[in-house]
PDB file of N, CA and C in Angstrom:
ATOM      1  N   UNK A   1       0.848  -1.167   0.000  1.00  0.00           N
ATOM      2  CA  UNK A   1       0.000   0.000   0.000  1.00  0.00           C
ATOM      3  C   UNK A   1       0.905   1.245   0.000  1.00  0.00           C
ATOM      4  N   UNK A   2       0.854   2.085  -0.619  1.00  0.00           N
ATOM      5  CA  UNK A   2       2.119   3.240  -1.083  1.00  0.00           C
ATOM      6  C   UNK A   2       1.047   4.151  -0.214  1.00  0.00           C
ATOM      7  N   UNK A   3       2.198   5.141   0.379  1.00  0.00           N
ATOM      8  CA  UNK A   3       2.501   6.528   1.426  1.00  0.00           C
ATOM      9  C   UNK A   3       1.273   7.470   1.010  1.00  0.00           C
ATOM     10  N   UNK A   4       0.202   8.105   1.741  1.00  0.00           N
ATOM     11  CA  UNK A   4      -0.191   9.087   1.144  1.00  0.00           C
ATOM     12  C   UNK A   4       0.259  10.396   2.145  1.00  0.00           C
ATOM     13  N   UNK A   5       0.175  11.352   1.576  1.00  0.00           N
ATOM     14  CA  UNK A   5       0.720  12.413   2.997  1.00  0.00           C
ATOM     15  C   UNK A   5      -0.589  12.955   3.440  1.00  0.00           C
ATOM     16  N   UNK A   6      -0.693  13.202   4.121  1.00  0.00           N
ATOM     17  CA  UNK A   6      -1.529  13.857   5.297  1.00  0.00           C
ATOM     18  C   UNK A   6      -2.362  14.517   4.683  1.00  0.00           C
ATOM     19  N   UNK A   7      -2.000  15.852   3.971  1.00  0.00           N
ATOM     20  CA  UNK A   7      -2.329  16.901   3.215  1.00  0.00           C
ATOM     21  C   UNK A   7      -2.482  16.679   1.493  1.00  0.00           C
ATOM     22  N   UNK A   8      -3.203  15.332   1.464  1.00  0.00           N
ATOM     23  CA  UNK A   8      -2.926  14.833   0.312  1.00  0.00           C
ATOM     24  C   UNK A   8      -3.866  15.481  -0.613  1.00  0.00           C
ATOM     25  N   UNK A   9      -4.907  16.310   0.087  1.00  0.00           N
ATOM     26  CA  UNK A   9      -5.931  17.114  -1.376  1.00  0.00           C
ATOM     27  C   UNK A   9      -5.081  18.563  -1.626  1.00  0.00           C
ATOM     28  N   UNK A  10      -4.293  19.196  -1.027  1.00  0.00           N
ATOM     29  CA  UNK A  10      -3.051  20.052  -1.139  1.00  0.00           C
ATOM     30  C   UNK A  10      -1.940  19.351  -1.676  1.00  0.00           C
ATOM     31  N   UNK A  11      -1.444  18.777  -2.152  1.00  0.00           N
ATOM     32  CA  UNK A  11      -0.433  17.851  -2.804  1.00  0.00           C
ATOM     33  C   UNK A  11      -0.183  19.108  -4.016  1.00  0.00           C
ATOM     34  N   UNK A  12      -1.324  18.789  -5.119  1.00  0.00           N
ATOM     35  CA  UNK A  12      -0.656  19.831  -6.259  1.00  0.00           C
ATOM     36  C   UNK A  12      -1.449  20.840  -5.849  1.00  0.00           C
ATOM     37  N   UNK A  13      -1.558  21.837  -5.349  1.00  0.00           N
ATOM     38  CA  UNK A  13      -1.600  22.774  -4.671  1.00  0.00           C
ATOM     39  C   UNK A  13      -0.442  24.001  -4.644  1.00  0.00           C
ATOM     40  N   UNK A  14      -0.163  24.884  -4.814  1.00  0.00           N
ATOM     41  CA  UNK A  14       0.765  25.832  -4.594  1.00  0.00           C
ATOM     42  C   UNK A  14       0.790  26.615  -2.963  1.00  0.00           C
ATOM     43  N   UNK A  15       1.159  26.395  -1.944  1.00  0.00           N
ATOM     44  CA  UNK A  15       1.130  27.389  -0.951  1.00  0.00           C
ATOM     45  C   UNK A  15       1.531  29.018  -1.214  1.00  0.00           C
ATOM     46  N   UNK A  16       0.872  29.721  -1.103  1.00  0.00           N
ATOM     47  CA  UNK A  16       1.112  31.284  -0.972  1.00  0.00           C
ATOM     48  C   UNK A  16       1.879  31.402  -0.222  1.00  0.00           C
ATOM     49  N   UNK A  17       2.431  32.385  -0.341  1.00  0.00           N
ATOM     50  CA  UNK A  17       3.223  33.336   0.772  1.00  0.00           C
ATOM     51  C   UNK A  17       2.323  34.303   1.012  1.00  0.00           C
ATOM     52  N   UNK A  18       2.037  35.154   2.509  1.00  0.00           N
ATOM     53  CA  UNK A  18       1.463  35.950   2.827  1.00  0.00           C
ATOM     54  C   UNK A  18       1.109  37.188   1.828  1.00  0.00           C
ATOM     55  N   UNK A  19       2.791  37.856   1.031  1.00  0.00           N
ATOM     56  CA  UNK A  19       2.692  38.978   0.378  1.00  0.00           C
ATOM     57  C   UNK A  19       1.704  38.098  -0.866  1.00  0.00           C
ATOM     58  N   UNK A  20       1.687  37.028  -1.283  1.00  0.00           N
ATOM     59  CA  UNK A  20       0.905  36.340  -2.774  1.00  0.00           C
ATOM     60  C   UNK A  20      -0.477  36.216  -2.322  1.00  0.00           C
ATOM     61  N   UNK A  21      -1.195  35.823  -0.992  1.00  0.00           N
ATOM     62  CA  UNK A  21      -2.101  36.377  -0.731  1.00  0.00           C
ATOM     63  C   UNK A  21      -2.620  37.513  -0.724  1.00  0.00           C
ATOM     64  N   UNK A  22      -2.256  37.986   0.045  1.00  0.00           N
ATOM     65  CA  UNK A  22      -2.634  39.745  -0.316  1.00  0.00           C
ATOM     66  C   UNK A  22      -3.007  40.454  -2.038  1.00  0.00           C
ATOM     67  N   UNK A  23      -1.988  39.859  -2.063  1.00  0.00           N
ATOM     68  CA  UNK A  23      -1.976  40.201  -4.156  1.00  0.00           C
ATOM     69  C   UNK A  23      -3.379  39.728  -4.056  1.00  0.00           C
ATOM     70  N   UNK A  24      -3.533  38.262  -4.490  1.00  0.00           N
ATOM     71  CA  UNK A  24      -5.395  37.284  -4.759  1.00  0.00           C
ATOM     72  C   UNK A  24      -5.579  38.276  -3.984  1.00  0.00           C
ATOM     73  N   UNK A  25      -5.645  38.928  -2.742  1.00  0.00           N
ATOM     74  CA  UNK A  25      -7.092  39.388  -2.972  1.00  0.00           C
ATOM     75  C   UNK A  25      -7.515  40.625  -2.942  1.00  0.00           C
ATOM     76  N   UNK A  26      -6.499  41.531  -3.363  1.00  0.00           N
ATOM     77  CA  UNK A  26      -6.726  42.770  -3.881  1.00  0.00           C
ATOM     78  C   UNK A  26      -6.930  42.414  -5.153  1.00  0.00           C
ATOM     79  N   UNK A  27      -6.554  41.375  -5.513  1.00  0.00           N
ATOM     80  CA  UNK A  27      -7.001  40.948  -7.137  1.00  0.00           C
ATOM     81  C   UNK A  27      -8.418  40.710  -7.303  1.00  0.00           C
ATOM     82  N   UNK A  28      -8.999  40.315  -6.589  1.00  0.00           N
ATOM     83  CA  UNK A  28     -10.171  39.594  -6.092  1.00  0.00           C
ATOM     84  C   UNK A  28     -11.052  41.365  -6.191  1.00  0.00           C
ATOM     85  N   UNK A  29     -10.410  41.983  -5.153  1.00  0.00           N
ATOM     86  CA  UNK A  29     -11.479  43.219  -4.897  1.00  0.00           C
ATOM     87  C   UNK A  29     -11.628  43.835  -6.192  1.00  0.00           C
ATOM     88  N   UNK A  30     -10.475  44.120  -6.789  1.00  0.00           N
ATOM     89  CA  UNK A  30     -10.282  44.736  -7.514  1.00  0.00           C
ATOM     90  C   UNK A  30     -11.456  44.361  -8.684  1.00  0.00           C
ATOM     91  N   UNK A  31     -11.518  43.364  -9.241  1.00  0.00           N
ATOM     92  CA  UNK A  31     -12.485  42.724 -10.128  1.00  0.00           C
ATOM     93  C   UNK A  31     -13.977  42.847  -9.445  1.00  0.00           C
ATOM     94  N   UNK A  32     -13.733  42.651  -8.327  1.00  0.00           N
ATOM     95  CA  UNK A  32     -15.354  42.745  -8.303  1.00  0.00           C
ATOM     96  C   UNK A  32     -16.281  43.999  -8.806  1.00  0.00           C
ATOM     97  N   UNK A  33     -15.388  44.996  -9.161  1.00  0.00           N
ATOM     98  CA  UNK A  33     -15.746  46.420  -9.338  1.00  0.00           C
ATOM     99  C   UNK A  33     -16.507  46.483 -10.831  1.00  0.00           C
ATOM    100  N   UNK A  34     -15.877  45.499 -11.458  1.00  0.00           N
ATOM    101  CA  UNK A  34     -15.803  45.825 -12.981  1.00  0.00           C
ATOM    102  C   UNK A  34     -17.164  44.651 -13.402  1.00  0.00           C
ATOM    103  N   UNK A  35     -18.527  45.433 -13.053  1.00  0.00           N
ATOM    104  CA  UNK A  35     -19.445  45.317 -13.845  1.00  0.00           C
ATOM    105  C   UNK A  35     -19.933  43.541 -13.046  1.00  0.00           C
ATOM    106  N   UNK A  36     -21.156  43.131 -13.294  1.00  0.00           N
ATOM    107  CA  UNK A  36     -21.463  42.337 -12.435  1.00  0.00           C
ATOM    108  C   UNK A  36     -20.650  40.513 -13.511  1.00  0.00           C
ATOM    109  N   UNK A  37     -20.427  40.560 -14.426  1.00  0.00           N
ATOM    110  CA  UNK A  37     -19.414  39.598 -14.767  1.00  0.00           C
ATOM    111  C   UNK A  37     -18.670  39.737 -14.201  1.00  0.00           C
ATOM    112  N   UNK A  38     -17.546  41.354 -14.086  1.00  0.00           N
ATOM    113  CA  UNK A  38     -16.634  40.966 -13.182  1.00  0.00           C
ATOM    114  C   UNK A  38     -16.443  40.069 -11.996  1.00  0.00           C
ATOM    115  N   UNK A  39     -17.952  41.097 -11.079  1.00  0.00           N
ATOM    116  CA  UNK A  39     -18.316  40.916  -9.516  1.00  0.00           C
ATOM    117  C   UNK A  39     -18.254  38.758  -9.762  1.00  0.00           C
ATOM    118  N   UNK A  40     -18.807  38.222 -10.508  1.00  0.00           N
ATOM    119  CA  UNK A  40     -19.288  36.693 -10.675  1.00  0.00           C
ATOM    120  C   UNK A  40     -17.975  36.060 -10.779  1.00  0.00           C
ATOM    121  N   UNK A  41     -17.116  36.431 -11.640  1.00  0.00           N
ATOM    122  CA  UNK A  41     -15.463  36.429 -11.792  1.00  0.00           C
ATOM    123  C   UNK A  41     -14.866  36.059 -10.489  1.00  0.00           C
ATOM    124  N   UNK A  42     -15.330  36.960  -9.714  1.00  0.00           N
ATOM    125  CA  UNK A  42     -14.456  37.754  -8.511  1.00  0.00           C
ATOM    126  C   UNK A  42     -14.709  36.833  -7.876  1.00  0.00           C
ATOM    127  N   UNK A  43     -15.966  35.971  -7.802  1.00  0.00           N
ATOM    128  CA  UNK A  43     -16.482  35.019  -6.272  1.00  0.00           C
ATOM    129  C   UNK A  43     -16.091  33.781  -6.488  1.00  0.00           C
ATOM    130  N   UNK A  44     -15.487  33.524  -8.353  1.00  0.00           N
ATOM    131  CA  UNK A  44     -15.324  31.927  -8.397  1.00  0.00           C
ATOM    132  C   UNK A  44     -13.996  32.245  -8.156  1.00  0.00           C
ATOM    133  N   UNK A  45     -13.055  33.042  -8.633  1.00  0.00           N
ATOM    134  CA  UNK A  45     -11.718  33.046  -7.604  1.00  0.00           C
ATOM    135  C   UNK A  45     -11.559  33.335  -5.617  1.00  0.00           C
ATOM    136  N   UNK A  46     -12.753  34.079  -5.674  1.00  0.00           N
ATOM    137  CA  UNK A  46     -12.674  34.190  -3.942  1.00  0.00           C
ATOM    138  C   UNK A  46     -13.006  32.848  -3.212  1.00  0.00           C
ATOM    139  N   UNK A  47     -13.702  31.894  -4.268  1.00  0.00           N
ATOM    140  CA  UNK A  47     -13.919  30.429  -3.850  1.00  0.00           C
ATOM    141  C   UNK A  47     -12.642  29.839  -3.160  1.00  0.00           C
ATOM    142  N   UNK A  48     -11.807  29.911  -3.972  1.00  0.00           N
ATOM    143  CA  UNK A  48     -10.195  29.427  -3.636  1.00  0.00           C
ATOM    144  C   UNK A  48      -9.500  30.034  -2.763  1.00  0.00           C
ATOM    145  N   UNK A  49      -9.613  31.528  -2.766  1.00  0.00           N
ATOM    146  CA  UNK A  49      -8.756  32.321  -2.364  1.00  0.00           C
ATOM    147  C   UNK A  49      -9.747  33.392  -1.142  1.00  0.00           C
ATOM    148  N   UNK A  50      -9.735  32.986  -0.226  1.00  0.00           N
ATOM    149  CA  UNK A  50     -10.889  33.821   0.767  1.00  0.00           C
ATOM    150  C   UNK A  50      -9.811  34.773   1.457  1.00  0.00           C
ATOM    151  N   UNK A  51     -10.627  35.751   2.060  1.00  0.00           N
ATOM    152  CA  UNK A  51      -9.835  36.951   2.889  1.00  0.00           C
ATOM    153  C   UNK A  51     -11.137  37.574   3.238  1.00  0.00           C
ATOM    154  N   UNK A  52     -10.628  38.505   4.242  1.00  0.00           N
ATOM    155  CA  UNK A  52     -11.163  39.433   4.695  1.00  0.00           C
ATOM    156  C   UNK A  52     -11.424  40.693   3.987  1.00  0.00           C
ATOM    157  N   UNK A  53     -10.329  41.164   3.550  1.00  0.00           N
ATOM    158  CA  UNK A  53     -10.218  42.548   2.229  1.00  0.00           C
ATOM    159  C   UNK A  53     -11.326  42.279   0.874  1.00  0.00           C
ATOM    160  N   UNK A  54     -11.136  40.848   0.421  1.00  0.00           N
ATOM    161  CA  UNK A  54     -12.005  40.135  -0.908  1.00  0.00           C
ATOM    162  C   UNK A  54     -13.635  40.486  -0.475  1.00  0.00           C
ATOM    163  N   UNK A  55     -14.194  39.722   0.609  1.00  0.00           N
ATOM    164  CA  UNK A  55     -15.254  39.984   0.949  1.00  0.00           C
ATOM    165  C   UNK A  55     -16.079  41.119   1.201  1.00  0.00           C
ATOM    166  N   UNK A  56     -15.111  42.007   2.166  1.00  0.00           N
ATOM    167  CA  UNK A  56     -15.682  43.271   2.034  1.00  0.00           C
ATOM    168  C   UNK A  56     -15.846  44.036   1.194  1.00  0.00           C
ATOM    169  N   UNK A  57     -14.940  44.272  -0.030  1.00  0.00           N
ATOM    170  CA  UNK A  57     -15.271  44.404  -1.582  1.00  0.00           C
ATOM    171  C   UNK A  57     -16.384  43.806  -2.196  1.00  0.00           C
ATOM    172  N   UNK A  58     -16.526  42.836  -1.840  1.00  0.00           N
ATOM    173  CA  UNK A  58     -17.199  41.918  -2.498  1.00  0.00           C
ATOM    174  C   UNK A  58     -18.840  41.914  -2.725  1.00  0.00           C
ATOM    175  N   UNK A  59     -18.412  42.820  -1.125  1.00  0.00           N
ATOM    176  CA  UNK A  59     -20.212  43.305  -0.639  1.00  0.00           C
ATOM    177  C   UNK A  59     -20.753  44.351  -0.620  1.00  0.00           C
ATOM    178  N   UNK A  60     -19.737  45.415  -1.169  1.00  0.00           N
ATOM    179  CA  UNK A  60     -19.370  46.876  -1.239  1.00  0.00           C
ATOM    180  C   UNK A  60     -19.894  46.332  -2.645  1.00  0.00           C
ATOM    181  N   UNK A  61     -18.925  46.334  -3.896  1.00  0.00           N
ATOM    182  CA  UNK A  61     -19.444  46.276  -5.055  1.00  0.00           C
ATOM    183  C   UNK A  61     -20.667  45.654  -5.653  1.00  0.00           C
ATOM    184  N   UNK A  62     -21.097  44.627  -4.418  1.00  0.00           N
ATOM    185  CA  UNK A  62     -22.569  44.194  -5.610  1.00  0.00           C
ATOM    186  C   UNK A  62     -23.595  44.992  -4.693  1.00  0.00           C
ATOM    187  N   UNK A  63     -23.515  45.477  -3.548  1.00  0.00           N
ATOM    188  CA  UNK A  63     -24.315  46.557  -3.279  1.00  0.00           C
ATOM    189  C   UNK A  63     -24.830  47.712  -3.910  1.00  0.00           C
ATOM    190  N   UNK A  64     -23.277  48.193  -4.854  1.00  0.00           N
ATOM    191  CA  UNK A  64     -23.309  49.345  -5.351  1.00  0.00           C
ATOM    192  C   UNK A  64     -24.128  49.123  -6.981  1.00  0.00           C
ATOM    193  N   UNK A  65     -23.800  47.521  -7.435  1.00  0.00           N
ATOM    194  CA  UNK A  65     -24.649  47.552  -8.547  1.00  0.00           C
ATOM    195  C   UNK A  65     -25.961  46.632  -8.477  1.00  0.00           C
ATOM    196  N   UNK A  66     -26.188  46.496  -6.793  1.00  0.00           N
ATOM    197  CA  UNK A  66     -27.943  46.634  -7.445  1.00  0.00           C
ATOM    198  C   UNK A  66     -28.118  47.589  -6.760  1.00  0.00           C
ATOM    199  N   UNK A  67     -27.696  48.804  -6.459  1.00  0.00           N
ATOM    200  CA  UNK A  67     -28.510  50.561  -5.940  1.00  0.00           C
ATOM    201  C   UNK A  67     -28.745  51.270  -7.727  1.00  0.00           C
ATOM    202  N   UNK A  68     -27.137  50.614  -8.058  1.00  0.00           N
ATOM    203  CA  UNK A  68     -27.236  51.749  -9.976  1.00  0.00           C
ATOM    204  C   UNK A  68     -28.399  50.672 -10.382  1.00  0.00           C
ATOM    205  N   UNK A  69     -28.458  49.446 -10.392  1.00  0.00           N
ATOM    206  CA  UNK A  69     -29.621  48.827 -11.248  1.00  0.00           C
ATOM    207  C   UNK A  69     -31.174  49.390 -11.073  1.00  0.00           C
ATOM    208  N   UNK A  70     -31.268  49.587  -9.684  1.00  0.00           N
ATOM    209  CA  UNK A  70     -32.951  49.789  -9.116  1.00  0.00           C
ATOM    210  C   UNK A  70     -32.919  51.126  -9.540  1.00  0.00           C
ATOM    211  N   UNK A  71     -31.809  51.880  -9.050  1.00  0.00           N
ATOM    212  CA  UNK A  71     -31.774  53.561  -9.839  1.00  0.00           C
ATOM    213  C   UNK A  71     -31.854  54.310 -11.320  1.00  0.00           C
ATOM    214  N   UNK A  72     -31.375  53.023 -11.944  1.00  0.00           N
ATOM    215  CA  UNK A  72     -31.645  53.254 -13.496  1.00  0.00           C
ATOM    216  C   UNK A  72     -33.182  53.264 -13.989  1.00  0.00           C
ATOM    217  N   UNK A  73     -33.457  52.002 -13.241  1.00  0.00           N
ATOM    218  CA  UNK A  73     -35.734  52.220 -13.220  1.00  0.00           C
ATOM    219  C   UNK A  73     -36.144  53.197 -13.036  1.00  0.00           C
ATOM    220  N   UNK A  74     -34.948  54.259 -12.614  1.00  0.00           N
ATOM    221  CA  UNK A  74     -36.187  55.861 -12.242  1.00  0.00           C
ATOM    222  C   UNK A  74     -35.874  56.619 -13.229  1.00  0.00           C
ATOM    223  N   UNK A  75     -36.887  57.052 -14.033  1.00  0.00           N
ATOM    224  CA  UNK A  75     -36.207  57.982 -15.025  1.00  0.00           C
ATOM    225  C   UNK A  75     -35.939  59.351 -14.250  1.00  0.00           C
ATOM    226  N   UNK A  76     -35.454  59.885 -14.916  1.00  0.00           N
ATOM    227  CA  UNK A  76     -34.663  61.471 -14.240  1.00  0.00           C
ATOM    228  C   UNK A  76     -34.017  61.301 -13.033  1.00  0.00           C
ATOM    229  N   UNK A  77     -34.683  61.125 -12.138  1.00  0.00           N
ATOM    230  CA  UNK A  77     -34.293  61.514 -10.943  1.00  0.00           C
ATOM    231  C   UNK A  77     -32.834  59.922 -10.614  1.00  0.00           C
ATOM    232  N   UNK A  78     -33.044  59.266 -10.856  1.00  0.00           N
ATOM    233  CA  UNK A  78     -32.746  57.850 -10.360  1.00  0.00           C
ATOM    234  C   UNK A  78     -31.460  57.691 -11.294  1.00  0.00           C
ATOM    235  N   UNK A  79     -31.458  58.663 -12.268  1.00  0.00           N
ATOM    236  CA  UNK A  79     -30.257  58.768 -13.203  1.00  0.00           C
ATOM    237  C   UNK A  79     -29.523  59.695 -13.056  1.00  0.00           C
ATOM    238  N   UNK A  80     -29.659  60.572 -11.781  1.00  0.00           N
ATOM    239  CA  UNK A  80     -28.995  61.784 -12.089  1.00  0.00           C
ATOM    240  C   UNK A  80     -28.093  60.971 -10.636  1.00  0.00           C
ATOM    241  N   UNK A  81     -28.924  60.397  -9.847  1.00  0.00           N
ATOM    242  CA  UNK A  81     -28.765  59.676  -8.355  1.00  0.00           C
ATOM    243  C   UNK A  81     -27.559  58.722  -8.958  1.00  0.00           C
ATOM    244  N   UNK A  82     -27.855  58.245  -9.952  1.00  0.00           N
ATOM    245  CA  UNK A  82     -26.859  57.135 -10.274  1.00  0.00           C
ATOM    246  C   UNK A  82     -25.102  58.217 -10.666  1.00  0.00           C
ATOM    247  N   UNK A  83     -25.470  59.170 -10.240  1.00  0.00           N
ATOM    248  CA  UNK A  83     -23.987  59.669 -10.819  1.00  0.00           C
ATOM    249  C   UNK A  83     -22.941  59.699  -9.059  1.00  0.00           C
ATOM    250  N   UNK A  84     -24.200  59.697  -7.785  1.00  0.00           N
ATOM    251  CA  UNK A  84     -23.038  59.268  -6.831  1.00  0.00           C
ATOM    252  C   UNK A  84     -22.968  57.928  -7.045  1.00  0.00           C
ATOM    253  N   UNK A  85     -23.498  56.663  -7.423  1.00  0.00           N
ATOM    254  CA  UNK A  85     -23.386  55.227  -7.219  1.00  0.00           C
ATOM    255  C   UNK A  85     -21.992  55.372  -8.315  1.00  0.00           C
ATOM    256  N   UNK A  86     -22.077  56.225  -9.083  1.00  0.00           N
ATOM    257  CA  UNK A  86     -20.579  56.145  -9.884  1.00  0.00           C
ATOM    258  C   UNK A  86     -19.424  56.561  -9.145  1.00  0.00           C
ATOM    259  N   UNK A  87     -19.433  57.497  -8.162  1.00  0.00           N
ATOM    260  CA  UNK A  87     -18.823  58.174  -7.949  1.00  0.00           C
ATOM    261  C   UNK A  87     -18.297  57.428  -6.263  1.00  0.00           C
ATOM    262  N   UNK A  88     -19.401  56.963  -5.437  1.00  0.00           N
ATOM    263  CA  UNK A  88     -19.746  55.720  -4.850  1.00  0.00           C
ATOM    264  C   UNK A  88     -18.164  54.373  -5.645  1.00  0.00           C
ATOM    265  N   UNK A  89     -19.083  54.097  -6.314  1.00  0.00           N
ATOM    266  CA  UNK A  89     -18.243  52.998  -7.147  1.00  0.00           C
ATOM    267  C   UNK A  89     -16.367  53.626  -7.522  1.00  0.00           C
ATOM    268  N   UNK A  90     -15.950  54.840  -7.809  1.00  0.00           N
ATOM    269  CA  UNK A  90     -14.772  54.967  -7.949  1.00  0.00           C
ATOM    270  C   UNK A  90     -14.000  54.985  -6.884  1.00  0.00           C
ATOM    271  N   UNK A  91     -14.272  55.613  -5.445  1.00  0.00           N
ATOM    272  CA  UNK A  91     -14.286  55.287  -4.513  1.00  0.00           C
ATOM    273  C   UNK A  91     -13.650  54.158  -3.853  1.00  0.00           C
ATOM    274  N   UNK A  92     -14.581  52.950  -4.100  1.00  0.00           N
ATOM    275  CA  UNK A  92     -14.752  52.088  -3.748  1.00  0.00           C
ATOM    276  C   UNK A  92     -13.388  51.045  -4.432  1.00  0.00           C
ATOM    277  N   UNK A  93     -12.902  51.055  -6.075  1.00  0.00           N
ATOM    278  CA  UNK A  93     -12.257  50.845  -7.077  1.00  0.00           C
ATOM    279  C   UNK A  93     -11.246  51.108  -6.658  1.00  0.00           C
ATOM    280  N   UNK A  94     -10.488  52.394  -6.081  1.00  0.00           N
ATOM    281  CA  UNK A  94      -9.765  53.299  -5.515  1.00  0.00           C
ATOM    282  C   UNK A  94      -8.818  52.288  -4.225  1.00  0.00           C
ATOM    283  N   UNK A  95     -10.135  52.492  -3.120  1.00  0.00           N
ATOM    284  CA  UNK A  95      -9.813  51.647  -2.083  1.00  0.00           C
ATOM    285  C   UNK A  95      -9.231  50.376  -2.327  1.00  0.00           C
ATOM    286  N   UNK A  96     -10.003  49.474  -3.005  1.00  0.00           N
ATOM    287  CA  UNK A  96      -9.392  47.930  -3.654  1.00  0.00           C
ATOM    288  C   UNK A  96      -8.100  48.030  -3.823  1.00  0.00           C
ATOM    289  N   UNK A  97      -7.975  49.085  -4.936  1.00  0.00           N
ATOM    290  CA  UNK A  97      -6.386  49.098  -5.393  1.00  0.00           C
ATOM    291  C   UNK A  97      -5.537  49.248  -4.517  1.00  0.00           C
ATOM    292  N   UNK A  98      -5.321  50.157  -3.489  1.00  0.00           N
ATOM    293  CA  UNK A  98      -5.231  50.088  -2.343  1.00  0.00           C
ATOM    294  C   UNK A  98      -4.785  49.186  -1.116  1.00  0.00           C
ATOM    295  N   UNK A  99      -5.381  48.345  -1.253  1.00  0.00           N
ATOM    296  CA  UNK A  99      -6.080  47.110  -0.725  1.00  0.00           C
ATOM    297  C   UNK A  99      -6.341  47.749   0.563  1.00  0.00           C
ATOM    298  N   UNK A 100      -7.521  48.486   0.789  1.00  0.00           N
ATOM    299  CA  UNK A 100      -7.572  49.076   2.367  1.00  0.00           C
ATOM    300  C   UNK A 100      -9.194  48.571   2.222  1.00  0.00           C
ATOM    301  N   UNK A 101      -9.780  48.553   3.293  1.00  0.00           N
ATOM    302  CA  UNK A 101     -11.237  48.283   3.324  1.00  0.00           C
ATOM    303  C   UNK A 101     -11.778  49.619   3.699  1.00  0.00           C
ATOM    304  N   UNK A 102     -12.450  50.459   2.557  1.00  0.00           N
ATOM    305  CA  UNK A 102     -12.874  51.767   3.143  1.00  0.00           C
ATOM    306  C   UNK A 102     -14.559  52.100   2.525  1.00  0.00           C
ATOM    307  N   UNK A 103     -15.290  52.119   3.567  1.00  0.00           N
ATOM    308  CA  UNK A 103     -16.715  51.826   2.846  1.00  0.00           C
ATOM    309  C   UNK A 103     -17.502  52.982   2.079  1.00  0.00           C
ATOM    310  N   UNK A 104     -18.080  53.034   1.162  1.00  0.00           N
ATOM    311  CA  UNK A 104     -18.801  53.863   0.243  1.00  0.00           C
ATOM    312  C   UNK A 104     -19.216  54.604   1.187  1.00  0.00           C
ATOM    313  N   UNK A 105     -19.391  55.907   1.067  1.00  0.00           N
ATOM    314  CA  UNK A 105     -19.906  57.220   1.766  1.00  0.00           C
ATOM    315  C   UNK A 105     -21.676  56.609   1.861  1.00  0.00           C
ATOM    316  N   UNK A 106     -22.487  57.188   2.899  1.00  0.00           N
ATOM    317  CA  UNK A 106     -24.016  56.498   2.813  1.00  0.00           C
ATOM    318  C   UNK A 106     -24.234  55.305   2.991  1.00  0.00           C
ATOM    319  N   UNK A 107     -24.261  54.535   1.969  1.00  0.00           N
ATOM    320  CA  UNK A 107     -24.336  53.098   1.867  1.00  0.00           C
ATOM    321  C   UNK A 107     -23.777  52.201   2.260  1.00  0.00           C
ATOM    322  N   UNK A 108     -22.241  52.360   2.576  1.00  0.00           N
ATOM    323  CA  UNK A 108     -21.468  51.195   2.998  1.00  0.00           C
ATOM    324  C   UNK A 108     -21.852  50.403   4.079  1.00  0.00           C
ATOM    325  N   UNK A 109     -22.181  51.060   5.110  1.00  0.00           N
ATOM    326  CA  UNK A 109     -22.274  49.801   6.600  1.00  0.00           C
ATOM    327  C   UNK A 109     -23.630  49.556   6.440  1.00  0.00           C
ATOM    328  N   UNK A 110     -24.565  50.233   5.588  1.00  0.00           N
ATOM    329  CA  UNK A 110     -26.219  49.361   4.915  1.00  0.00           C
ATOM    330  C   UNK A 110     -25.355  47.912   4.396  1.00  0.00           C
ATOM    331  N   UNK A 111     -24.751  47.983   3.142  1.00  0.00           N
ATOM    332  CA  UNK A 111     -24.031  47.062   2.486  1.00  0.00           C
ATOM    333  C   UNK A 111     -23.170  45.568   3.258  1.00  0.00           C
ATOM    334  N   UNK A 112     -22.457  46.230   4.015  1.00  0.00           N
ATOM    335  CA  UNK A 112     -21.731  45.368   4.760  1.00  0.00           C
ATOM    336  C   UNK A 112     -22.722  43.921   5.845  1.00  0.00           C
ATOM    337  N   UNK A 113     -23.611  45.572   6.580  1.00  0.00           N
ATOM    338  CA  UNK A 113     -25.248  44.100   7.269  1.00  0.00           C
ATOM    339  C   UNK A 113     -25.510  43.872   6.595  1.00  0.00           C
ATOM    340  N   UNK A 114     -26.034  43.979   5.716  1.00  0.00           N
ATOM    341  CA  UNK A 114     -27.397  43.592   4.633  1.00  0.00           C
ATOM    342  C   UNK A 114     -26.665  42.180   3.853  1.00  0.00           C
ATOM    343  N   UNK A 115     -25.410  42.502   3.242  1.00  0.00           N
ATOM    344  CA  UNK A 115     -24.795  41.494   2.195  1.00  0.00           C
ATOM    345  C   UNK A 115     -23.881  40.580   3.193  1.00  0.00           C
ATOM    346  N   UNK A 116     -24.153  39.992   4.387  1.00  0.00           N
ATOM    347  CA  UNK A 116     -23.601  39.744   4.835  1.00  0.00           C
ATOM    348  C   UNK A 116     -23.529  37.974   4.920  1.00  0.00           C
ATOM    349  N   UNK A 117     -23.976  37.225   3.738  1.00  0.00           N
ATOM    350  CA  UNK A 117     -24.057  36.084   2.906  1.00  0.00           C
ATOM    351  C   UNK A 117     -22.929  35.725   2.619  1.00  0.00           C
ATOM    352  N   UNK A 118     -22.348  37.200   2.228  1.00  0.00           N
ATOM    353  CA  UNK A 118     -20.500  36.643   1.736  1.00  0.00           C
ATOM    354  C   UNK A 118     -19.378  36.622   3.116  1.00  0.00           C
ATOM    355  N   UNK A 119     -19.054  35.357   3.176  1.00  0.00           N
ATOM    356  CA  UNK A 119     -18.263  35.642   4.372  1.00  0.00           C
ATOM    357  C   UNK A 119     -16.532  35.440   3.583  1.00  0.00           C
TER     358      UNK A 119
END
């Protein structure tokens, strides 16, 4: 019967180094920004690669695009509103790059309880 090691579903596996984590998941935040393919992108790599920084992005950005989605249903007013969810959203893009967790002006700690599915 031949050796299996311990950690045998990590076998071909790559271990990170702390700084290569960090990278995934400012990589991670970073994408979630870019449009809700991105955001879908963002969660099948955050599958693998979890953090704390990823998530809170994670819940920041799809917050921010269903406020622009429900806001686009309003004509005038709900479109002019959608220019802080942009502005909201650069913000937010900003921070990722960053990699700092800094929440959307208004909305963020709504976002953070509310979406709080993504751990």
């Amino acid at each position: 019967m031949p050796h299996t090691p311990s950690d045998y579903d990590n076998v071909f596996e790559k271990k990170l180094s702390l700084a290569e984590r960090f990278k995934m998941a400012t990589l991670v935040a970073v994408i979630s920004y870019f449009t809700l393919i991105g955001w879908i992108v963002a969660m099948i790599i955050y599958d693998k690669h979890q953090s704390s920084l990823a998530s809170f992005h994670l819940r920041q950005s799809l917050g921010l695009i269903i406020t622009g989605a429900i806001l686009s249903l309003i004509p005038l007013v709900g479109w002019v509103l959608n220019i802080g969810v942009f502005l909201g959203w650069a913000i937010g893009l900003y921070a990722a790059i960053q990699g700092q967790e800094y929440k959307v002006p208004l909305l963020g700690d709504f976002y953070q309880k509310h979406l709080d599915f993504i751990q």
